[in-house]
Protein backbone atom coordinates (compact mmCIF):
# COMPACT_ATOMS: atom_id res chain seq x y z
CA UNK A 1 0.00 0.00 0.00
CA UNK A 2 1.28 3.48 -0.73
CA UNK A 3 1.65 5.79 1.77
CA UNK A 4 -0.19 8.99 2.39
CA UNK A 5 1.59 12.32 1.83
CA UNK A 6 1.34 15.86 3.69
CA UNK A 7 2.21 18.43 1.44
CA UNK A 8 2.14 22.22 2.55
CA UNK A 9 0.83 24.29 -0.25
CA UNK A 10 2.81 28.22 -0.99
CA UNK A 11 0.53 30.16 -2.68
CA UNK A 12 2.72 33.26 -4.78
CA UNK A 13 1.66 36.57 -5.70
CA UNK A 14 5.17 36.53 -7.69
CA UNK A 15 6.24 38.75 -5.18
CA UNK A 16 5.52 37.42 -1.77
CA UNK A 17 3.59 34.15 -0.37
CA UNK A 18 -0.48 35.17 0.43
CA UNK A 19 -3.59 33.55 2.01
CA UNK A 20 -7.09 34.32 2.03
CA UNK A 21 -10.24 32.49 2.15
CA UNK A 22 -12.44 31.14 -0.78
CA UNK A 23 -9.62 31.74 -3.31
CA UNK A 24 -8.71 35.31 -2.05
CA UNK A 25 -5.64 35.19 -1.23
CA UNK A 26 -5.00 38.89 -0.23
CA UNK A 27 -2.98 38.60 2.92
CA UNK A 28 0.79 38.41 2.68
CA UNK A 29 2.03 35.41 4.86
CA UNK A 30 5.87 35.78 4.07
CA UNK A 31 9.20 34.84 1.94
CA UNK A 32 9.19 32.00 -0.10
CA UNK A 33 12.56 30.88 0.57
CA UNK A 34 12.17 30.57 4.42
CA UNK A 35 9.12 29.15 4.42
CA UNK A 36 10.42 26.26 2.61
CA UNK A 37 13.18 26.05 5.10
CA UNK A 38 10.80 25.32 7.99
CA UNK A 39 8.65 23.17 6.17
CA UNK A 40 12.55 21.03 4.91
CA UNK A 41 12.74 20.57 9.07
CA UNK A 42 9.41 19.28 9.32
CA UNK A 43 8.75 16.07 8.30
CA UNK A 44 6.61 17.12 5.09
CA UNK A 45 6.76 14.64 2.23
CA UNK A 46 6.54 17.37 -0.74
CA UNK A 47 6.09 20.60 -0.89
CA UNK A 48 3.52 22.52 -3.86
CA UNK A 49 3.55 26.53 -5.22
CA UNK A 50 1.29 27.48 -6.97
CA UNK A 51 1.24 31.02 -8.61
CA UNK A 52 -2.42 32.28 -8.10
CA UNK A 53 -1.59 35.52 -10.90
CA UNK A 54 0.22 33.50 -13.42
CA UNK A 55 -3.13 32.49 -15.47
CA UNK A 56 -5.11 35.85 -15.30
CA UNK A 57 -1.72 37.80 -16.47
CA UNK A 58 -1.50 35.74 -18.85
CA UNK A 59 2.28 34.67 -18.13
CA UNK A 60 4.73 31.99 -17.03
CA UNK A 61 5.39 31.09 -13.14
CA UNK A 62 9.09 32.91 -13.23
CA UNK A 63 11.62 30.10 -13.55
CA UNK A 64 14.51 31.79 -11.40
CA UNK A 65 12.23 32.06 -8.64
CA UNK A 66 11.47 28.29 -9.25
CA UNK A 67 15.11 27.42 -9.53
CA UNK A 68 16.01 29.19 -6.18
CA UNK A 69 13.16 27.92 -4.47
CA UNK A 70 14.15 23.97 -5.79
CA UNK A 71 17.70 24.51 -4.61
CA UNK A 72 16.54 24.78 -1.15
CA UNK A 73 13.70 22.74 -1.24
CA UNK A 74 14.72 18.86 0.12
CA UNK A 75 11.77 17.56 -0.72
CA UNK A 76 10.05 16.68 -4.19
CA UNK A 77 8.47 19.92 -5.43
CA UNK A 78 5.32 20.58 -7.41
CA UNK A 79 4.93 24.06 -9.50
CA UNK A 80 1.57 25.41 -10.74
CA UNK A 81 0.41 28.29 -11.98
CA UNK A 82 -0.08 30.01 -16.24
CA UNK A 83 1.18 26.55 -17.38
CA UNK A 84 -0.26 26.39 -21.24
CA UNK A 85 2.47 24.94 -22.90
CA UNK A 86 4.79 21.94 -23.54
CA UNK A 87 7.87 24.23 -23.37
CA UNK A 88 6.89 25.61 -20.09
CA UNK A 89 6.67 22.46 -18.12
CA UNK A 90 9.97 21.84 -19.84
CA UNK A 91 11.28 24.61 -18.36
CA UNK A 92 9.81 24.32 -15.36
CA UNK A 93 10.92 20.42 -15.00
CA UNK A 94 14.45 22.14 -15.61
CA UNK A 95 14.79 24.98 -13.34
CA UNK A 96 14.19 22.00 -10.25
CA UNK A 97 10.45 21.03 -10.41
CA UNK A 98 10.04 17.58 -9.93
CA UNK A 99 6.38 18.00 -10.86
CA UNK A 100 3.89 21.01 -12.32
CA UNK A 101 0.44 21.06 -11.54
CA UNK A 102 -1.99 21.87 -14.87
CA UNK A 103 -5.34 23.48 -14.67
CA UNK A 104 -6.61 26.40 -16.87
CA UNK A 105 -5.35 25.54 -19.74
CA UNK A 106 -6.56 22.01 -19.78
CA UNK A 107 -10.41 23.36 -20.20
CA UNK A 108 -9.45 24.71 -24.02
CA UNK A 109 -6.58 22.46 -24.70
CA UNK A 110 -6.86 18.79 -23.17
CA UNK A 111 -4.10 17.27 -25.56
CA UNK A 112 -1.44 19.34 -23.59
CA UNK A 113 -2.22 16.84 -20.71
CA UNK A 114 -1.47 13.82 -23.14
CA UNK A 115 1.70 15.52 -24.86
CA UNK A 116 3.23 16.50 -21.42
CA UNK A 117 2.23 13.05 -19.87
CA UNK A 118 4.12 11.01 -23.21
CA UNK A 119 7.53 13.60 -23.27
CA UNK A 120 7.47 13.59 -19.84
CA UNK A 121 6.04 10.75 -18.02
CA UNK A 122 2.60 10.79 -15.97
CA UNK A 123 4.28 10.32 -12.90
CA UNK A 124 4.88 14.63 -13.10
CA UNK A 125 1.96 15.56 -14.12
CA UNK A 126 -0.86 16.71 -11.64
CA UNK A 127 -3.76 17.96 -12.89
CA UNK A 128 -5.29 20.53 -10.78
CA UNK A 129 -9.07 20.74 -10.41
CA UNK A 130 -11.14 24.09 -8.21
CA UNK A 131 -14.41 22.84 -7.82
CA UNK A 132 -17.31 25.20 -6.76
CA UNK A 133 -20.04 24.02 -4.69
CA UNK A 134 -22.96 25.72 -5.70
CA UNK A 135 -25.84 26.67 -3.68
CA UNK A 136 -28.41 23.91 -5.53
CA UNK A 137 -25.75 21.39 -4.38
CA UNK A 138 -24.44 21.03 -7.46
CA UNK A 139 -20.69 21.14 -8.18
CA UNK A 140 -19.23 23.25 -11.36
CA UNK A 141 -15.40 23.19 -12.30
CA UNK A 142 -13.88 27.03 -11.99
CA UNK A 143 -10.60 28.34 -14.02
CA UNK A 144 -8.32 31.48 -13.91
CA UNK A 145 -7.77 31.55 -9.90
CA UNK A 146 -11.70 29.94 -9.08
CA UNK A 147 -13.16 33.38 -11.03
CA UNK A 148 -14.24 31.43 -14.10
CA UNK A 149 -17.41 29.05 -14.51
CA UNK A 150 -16.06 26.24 -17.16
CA UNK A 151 -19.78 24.92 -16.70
CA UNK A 152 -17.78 21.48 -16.50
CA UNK A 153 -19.33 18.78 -14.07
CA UNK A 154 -16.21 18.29 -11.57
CA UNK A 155 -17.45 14.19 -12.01
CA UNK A 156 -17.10 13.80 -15.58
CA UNK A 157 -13.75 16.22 -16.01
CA UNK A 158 -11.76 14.05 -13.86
CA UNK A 159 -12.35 11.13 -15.47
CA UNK A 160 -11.40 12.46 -18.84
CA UNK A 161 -7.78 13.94 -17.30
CA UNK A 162 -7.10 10.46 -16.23
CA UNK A 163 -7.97 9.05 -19.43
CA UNK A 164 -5.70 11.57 -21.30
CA UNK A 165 -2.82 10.68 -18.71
CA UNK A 166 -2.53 12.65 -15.74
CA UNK A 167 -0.58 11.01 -12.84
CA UNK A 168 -2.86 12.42 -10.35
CA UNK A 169 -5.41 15.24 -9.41
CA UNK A 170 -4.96 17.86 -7.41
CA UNK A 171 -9.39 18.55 -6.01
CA UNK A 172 -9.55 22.02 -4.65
CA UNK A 173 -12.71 22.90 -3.40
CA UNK A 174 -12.86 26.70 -3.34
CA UNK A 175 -15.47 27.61 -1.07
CA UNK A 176 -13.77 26.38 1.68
CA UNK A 177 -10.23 26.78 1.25
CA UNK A 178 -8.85 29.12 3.72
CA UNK A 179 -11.70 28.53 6.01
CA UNK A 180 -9.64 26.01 8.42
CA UNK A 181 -13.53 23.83 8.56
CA UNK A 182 -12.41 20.69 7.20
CA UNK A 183 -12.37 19.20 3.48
CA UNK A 184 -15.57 18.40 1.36
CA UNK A 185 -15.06 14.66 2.11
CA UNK A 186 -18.21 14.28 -0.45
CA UNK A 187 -16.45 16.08 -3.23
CA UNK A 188 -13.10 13.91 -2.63
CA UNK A 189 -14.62 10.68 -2.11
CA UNK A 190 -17.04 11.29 -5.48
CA UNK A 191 -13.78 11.88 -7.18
CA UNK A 192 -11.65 8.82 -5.45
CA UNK A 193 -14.48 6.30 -6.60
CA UNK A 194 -14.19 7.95 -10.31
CA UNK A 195 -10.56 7.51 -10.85
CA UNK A 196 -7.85 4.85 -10.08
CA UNK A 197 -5.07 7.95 -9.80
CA UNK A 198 -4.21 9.43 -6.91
CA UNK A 199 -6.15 12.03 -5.31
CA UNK A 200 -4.70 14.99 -3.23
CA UNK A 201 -7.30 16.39 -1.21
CA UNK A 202 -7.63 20.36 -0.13
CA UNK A 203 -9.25 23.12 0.38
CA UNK A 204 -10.54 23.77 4.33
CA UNK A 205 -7.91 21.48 6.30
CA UNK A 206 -7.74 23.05 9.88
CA UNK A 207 -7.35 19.85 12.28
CA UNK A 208 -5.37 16.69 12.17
CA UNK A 209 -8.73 15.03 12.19
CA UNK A 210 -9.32 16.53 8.59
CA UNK A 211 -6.56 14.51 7.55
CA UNK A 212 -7.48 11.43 9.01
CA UNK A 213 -11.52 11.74 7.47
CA UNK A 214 -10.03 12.64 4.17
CA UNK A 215 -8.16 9.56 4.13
CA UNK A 216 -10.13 7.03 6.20
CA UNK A 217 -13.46 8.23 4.73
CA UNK A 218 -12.56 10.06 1.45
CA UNK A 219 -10.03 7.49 0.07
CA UNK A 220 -7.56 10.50 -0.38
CA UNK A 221 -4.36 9.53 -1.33
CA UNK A 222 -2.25 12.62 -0.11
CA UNK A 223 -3.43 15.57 1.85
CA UNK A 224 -2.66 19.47 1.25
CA UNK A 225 -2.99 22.10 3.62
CA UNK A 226 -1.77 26.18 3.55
CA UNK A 227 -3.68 27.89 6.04
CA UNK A 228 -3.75 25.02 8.58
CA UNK A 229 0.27 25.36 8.48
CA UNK A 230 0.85 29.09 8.51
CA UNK A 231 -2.27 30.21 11.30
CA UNK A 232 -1.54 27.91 13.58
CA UNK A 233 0.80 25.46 15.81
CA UNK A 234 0.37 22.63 13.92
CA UNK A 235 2.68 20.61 12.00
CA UNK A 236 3.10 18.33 9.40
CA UNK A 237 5.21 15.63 11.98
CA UNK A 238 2.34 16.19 14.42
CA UNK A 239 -0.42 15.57 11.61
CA UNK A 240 1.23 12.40 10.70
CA UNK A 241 1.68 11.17 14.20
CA UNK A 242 -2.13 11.47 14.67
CA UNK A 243 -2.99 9.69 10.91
CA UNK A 244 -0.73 6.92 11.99
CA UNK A 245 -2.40 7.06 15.17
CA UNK A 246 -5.95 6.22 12.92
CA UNK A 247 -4.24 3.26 11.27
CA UNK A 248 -3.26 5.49 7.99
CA UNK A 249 0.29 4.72 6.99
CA UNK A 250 1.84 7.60 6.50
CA UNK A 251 5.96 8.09 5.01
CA UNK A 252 7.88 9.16 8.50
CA UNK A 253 11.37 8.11 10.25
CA UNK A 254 10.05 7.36 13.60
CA UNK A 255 7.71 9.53 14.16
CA UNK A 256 5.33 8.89 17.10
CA UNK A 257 6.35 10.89 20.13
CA UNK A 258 8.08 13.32 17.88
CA UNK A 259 6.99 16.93 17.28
């Protein structure tokens, strides 16, 4: 069985790290090169940033400010953000990325998923879903940063990124993310029965018990967390100590009784 993952998600402005709630992310939370040298310390099992401007400006993630941030980073390291082309996730991939995370573009242009997925192997390429719950109950795929309605059924879009060769999806439920009130476990464990990739749940994490119900209930197979990690004292080590506590393997050196 493969263990579950913790991964810490950076959220960049392309100037500074931010956080907000329901996708607006207006408060500045700090340096991205420090904050990955806390989370190297603590027991994290990858690390994501994801540039919330790069789609709406219609530009690239900057790939110095990758390469510095993958030259600290000891852990494998996921970039997102204005991908739309084979050549960027090349360049991404170079500058240090072990993996980029795809979403606008994939709404217009689904054979960039299968291109990157063939030149450069499934196993680094995430594609990243923001799902909006809407008031009927119904759930609706967003683009550009959550501020677009695709008019896609979450449901039916996942299936067709795993059929066109993404390695795993990133589910991002938008109206709670920032909120610190747990995960849609409905919206992940919809998804997990759909596909046979893995899932990385988030969106709304703000106990260890999230973790454990996303896993346990919603067959999650990693889960991501920003505000969770930057408002309070928890930890990643901590998290994991109380998943493995719940009988969820989890990828640690001795963990339990550790902080």
């Amino acid at each position: 069985m493969l263990k579950t993952r913790v991964i810490p998600t950076l959220l960049w402005n392309g100037n500074s790290l931010v956080k907000g709630e329901g996708f607006d992310s207006w408060r500045t939370v700090g340096a991205l090169i420090p904050a990955i040298r806390v989370f190297n310390l603590r027991d994290v099992d990858e690390l994501m940033l994801l540039d919330i401007n790069a789609t709406n400006a219609n530009q690239d993630v900057d790939l110095s400010t990758v390469k510095d941030a993958a030259e600290v980073c000891s852990v494998p390291f996921t970039v997102g953000g204005g991908i739309s082309s084979v050549e960027t996730i090349k360049g991404l991939l170079h500058s240090g990325a072990d993996k980029v995370a795809i979403n606008s573009a994939l709404y217009s242009n689904l054979d960039l998923l299968s291109e990157a997925a063939y030149r450069f192997g499934a196993q680094c390429i995430v594609a990243s879903v923001d799902v909006r719950k809407n008031p009927d109950g119904q759930y609706v795929c967003y683009s550009h940063n959550g501020q677009k309605d695709t008019g896609l059924n979450p449901f039916e879009w996942v299936k067709k990124l795993e059929e066109n060769g993404a390695g795993e999806i990133l589910i991002n439920s938008i109206e709670l993310d920032g909120t610190m009130n747990g995960y849609d476990i409905n919206l992940i464990e919809t998804i997990t029965d759909l596909v046979n990739i893995p899932v990385i749940a988030s969106g709304g994490a703000g106990k260890y018990s999230d973790f454990v119900d996303a896993v346990n209930v919603g067959q999650a197979s990693a889960v991501a967390a920003g505000a969770m990690f930057q408002f309070t004292e928890q930890t990643p080590r901590e998290a994991k100590n109380a998943m493995a506590e719940n009988g969820i393997q989890v990828r640690t050196n001795n963990i339990l009784g550790m902080v």
